[in-house]
PDB file of N, CA and C in Angstrom:
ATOM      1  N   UNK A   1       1.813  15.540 -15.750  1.00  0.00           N
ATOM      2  CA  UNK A   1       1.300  14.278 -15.271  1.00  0.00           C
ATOM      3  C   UNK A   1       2.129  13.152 -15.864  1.00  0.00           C
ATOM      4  N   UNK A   2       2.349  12.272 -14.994  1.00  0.00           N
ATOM      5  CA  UNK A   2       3.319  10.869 -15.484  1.00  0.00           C
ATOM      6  C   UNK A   2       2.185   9.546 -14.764  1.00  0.00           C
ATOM      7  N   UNK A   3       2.410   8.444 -15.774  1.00  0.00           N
ATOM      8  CA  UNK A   3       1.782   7.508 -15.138  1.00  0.00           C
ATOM      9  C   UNK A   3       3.027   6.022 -14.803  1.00  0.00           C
ATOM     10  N   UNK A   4       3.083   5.252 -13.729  1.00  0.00           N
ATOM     11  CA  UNK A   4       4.056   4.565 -13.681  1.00  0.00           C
ATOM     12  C   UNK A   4       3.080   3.122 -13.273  1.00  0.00           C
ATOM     13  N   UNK A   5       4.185   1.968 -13.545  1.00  0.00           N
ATOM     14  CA  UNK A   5       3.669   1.116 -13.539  1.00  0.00           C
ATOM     15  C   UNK A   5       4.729   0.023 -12.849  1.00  0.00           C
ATOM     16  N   UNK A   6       4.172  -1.073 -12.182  1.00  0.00           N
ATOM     17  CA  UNK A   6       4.909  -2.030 -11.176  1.00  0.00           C
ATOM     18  C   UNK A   6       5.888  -2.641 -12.161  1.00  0.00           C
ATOM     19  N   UNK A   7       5.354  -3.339 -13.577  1.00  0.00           N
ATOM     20  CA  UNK A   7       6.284  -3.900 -14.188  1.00  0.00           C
ATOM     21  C   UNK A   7       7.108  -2.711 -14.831  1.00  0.00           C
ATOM     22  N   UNK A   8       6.993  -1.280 -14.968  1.00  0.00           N
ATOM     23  CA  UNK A   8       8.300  -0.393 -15.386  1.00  0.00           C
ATOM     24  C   UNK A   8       9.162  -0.276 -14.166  1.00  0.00           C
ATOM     25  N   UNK A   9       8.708  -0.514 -13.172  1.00  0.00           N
ATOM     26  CA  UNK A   9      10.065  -0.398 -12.144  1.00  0.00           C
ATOM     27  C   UNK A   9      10.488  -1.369 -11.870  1.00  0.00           C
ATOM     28  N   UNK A  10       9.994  -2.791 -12.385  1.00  0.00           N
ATOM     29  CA  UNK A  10      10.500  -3.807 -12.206  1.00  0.00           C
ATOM     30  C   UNK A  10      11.732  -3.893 -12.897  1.00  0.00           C
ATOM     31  N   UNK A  11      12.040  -2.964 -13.924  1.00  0.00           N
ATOM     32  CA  UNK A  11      13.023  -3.332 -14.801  1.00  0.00           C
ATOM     33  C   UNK A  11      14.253  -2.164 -14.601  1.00  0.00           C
ATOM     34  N   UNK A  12      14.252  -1.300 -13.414  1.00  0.00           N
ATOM     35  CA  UNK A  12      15.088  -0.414 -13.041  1.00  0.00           C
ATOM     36  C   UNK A  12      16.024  -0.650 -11.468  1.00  0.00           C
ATOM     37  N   UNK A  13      16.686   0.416 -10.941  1.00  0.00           N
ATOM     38  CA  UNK A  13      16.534   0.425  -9.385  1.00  0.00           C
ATOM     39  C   UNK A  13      15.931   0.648  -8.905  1.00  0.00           C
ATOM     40  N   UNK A  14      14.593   0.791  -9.449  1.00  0.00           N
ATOM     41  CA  UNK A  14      13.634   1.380  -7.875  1.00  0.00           C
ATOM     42  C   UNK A  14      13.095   0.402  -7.483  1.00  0.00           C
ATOM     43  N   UNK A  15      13.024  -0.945  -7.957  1.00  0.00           N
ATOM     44  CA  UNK A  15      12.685  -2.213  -7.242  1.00  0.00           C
ATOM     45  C   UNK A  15      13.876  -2.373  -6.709  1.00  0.00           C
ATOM     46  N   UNK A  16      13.625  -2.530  -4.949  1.00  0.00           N
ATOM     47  CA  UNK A  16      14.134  -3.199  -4.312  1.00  0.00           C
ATOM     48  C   UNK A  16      13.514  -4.305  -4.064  1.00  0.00           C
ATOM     49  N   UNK A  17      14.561  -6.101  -3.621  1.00  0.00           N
ATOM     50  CA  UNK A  17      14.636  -7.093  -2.992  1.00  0.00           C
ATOM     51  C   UNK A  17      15.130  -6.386  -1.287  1.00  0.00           C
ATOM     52  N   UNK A  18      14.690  -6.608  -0.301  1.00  0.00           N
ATOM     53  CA  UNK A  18      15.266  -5.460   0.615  1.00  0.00           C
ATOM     54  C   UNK A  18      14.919  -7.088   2.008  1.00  0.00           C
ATOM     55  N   UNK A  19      15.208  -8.308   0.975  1.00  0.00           N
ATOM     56  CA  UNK A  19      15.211  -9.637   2.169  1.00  0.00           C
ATOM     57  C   UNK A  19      14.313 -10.356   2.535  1.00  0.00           C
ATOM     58  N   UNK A  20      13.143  -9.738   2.905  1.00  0.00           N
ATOM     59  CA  UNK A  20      12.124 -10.102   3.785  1.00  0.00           C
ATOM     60  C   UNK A  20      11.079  -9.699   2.916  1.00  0.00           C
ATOM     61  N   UNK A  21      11.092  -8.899   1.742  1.00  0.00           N
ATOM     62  CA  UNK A  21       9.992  -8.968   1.107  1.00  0.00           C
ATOM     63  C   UNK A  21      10.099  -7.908  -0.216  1.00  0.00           C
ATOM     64  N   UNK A  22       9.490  -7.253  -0.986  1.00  0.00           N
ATOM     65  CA  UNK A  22      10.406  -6.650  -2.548  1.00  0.00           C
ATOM     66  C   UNK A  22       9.277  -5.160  -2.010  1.00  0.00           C
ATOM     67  N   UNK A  23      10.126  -3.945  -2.514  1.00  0.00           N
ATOM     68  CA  UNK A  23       9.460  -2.542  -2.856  1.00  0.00           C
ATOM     69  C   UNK A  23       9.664  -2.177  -4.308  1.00  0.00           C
ATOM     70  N   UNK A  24       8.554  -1.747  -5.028  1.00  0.00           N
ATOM     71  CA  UNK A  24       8.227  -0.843  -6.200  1.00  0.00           C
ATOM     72  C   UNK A  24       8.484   0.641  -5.776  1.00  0.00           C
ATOM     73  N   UNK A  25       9.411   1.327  -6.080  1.00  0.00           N
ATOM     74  CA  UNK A  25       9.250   2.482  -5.546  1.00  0.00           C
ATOM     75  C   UNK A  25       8.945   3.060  -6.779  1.00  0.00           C
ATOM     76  N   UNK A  26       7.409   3.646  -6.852  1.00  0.00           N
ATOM     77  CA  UNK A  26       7.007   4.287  -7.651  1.00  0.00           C
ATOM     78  C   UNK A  26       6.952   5.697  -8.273  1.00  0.00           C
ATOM     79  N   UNK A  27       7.042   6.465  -7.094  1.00  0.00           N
ATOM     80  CA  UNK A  27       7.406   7.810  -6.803  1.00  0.00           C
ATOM     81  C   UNK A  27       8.694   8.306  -6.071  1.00  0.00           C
ATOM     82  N   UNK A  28       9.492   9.009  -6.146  1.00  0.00           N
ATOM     83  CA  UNK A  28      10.927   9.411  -5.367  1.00  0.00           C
ATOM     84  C   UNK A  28      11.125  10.531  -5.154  1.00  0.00           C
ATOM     85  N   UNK A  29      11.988  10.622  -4.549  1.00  0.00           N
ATOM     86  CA  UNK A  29      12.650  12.444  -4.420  1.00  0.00           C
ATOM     87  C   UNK A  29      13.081  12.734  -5.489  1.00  0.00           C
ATOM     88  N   UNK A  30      13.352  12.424  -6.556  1.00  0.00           N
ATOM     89  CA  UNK A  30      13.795  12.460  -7.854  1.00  0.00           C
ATOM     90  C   UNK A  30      12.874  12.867  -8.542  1.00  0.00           C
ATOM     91  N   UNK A  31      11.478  12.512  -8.134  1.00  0.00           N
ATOM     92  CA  UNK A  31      10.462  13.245  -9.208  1.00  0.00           C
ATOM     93  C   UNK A  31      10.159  14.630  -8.245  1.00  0.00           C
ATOM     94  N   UNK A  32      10.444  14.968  -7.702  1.00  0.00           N
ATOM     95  CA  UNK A  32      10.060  16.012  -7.065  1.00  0.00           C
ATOM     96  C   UNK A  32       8.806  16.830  -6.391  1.00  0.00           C
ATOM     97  N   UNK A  33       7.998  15.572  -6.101  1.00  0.00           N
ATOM     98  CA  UNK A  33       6.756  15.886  -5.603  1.00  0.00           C
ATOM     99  C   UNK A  33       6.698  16.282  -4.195  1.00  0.00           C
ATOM    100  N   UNK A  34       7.877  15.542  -3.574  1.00  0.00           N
ATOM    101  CA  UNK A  34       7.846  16.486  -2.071  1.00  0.00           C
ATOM    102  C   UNK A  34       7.795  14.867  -0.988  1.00  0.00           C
ATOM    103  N   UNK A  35       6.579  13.850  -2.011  1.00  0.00           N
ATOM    104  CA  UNK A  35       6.773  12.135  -0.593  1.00  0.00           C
ATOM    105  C   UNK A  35       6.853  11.360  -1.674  1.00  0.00           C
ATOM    106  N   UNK A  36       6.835  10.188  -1.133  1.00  0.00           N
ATOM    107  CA  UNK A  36       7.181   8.970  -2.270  1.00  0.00           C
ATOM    108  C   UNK A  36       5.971   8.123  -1.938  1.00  0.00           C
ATOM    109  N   UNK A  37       5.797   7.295  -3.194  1.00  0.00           N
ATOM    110  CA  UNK A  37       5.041   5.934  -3.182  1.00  0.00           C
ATOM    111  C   UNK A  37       5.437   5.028  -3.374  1.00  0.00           C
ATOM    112  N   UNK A  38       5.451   3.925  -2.814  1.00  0.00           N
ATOM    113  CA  UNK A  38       5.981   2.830  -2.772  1.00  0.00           C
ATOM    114  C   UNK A  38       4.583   1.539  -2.816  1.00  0.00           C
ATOM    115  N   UNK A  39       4.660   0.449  -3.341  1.00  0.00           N
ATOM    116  CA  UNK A  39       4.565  -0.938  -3.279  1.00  0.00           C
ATOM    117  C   UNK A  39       5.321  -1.951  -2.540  1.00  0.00           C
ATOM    118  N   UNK A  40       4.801  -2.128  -1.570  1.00  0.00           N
ATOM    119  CA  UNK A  40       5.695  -2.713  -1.030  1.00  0.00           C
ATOM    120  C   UNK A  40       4.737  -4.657  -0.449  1.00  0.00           C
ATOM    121  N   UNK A  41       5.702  -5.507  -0.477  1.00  0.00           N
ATOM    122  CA  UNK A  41       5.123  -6.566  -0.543  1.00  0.00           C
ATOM    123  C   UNK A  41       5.877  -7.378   0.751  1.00  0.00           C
ATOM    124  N   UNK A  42       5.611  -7.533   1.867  1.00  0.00           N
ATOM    125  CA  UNK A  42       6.193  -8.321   2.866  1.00  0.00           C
ATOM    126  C   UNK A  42       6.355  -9.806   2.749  1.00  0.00           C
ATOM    127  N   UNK A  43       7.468 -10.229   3.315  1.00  0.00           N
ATOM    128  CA  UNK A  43       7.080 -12.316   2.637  1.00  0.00           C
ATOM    129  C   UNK A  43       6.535 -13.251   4.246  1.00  0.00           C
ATOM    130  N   UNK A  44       5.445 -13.395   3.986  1.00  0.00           N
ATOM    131  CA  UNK A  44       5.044 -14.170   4.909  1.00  0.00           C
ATOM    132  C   UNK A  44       5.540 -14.825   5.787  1.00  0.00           C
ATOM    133  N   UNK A  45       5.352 -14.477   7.274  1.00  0.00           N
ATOM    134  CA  UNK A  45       6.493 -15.054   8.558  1.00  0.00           C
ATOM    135  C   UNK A  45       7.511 -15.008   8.402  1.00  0.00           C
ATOM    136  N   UNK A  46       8.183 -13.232   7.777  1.00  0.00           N
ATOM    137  CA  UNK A  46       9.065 -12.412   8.152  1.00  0.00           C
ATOM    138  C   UNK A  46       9.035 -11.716   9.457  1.00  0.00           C
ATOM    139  N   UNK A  47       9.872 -11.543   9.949  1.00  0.00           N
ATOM    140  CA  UNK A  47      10.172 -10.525  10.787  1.00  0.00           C
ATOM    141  C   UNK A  47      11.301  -9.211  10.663  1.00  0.00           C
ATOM    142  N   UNK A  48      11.108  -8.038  10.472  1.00  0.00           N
ATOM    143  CA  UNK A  48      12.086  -7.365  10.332  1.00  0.00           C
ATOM    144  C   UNK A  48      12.471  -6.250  10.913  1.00  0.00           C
ATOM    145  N   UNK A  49      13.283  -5.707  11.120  1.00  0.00           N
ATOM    146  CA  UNK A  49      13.610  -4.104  12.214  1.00  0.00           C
ATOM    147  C   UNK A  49      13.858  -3.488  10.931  1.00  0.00           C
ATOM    148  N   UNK A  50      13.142  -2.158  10.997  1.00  0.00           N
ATOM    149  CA  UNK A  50      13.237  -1.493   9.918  1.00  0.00           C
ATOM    150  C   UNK A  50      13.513  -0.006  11.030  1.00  0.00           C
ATOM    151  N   UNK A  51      14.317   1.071  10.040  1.00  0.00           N
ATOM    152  CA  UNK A  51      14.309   2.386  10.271  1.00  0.00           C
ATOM    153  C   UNK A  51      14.575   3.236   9.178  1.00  0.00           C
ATOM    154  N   UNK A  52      13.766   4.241   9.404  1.00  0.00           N
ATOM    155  CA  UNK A  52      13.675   5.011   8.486  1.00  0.00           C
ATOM    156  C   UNK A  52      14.382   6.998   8.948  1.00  0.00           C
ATOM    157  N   UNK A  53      15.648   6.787   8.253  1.00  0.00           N
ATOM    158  CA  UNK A  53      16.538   7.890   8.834  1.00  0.00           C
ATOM    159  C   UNK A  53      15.776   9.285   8.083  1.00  0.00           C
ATOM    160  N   UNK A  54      15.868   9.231   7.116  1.00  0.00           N
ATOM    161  CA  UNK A  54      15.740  10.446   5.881  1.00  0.00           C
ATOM    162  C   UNK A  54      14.308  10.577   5.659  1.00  0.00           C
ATOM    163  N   UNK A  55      13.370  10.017   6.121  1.00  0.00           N
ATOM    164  CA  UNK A  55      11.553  10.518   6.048  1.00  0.00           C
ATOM    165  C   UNK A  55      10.996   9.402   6.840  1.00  0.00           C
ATOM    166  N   UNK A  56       9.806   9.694   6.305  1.00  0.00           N
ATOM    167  CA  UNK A  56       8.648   9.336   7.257  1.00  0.00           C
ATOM    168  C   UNK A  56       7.914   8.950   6.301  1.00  0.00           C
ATOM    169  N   UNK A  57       7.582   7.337   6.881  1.00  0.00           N
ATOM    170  CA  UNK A  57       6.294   6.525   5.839  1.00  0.00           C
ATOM    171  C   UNK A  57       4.956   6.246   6.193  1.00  0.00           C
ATOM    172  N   UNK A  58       4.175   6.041   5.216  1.00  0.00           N
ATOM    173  CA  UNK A  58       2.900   6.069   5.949  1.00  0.00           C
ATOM    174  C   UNK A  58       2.507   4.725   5.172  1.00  0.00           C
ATOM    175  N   UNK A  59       1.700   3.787   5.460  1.00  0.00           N
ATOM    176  CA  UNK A  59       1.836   2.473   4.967  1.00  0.00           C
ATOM    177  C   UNK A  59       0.007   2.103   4.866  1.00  0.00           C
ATOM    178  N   UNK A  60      -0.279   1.468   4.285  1.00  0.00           N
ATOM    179  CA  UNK A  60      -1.538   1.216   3.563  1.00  0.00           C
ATOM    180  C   UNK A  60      -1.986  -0.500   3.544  1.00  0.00           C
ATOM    181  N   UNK A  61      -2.593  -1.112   4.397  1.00  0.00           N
ATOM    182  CA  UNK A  61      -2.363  -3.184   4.361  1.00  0.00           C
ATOM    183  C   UNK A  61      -3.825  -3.058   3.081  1.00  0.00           C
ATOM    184  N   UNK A  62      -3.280  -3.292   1.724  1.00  0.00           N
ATOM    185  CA  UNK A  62      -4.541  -3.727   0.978  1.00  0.00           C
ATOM    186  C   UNK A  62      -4.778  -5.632   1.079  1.00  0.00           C
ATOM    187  N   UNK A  63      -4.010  -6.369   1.416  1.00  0.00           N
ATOM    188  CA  UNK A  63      -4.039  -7.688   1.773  1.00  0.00           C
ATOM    189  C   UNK A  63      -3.211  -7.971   2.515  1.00  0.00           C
ATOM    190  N   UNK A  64      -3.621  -9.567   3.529  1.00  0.00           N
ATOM    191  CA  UNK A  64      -2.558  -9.998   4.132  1.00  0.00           C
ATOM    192  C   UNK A  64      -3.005  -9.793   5.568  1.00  0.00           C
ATOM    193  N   UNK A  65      -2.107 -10.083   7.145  1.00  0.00           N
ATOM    194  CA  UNK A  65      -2.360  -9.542   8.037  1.00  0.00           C
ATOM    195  C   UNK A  65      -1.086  -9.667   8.759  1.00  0.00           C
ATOM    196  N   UNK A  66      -0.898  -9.379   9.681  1.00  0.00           N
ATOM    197  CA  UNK A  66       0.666  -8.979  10.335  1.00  0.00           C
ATOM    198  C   UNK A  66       0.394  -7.715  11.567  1.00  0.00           C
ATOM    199  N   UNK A  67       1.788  -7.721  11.955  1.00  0.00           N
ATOM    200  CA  UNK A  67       1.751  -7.055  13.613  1.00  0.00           C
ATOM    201  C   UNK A  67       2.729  -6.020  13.127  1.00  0.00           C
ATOM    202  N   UNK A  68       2.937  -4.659  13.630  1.00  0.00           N
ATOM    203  CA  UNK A  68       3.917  -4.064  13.903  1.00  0.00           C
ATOM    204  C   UNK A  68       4.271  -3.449  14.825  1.00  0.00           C
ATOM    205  N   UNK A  69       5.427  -3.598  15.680  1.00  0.00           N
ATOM    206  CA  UNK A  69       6.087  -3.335  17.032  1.00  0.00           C
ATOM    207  C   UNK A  69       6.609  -1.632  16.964  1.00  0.00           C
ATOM    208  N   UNK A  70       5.582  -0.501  17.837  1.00  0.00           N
ATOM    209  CA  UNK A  70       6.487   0.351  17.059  1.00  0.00           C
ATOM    210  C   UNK A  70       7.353   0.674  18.628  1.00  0.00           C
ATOM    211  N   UNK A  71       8.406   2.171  18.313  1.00  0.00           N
ATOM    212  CA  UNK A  71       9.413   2.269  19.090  1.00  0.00           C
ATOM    213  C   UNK A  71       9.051   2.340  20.817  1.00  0.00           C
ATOM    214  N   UNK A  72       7.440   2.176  21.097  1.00  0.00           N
ATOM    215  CA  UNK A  72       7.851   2.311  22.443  1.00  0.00           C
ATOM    216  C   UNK A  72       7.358   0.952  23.122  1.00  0.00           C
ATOM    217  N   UNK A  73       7.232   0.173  21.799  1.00  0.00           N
ATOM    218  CA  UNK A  73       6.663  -1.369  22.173  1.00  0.00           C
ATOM    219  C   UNK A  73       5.435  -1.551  21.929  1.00  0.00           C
ATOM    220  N   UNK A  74       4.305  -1.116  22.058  1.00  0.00           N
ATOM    221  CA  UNK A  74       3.466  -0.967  21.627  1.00  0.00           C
ATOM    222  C   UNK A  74       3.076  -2.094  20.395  1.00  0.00           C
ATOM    223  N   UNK A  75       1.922  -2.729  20.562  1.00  0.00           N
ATOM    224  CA  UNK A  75       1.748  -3.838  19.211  1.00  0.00           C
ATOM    225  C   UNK A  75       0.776  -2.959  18.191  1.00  0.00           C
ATOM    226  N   UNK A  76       0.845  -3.364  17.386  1.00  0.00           N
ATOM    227  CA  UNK A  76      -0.682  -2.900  15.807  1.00  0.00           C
ATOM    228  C   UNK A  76      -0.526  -3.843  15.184  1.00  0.00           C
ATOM    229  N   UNK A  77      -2.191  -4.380  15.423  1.00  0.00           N
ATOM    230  CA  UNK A  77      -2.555  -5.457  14.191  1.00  0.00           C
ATOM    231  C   UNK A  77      -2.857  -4.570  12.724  1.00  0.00           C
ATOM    232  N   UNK A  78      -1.908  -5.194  11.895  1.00  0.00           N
ATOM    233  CA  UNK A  78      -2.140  -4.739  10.340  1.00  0.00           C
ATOM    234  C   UNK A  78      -3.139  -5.775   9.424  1.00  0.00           C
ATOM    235  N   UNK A  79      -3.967  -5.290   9.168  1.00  0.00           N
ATOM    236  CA  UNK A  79      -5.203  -5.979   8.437  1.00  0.00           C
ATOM    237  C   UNK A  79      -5.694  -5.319   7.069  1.00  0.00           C
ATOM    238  N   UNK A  80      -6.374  -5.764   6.215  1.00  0.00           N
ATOM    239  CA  UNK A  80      -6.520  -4.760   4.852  1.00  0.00           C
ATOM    240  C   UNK A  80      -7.344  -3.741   5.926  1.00  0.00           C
ATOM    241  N   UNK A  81      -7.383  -2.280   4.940  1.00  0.00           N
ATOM    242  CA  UNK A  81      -7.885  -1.459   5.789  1.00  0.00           C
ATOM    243  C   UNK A  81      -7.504  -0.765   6.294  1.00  0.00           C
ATOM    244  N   UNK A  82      -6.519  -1.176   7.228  1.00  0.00           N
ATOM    245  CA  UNK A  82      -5.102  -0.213   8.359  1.00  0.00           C
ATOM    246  C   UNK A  82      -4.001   0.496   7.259  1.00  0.00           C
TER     247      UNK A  82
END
């Protein structure tokens, strides 16, 4: 068992600035659990195209609200909760 924390990755690479808003990557392929966890913080009346080549994310809105466009156009309101 390991416990990690936002300000210990604040002080490594696994915080990304990634433009439009900052990720904690808390968990990695490096620890070898098999998925990752991330923190991730969007900056208000961003817009961004994101892709994800090498996995598959699953995303969690604990605050905030926002839209996401996925690949066949399709809208989703993101709200805490979603």
């Amino acid at each position: 068992m390991f416990t990690r924390q936002l300000a210990d990755v604040e002080k490594t690479d696994f915080f990304v600035d990634w433009g439009n808003g900052t990720s904690h990557r808390l968990l990695t392929q490096r620890d070898g659990m098999g998925f990752t966890v991330c923190h991730t913080v969007v900056r208000a009346g961003s817009e961004s195209r994101l892709q994800y080549r090498r996995h598959l994310e699953a995303c969690y809105c604990i605050s905030g609200q926002g839209e996401v466009e996925d690949m066949s156009g399709a809208i989703h309101r993101i709200e805490p909760g979603t």
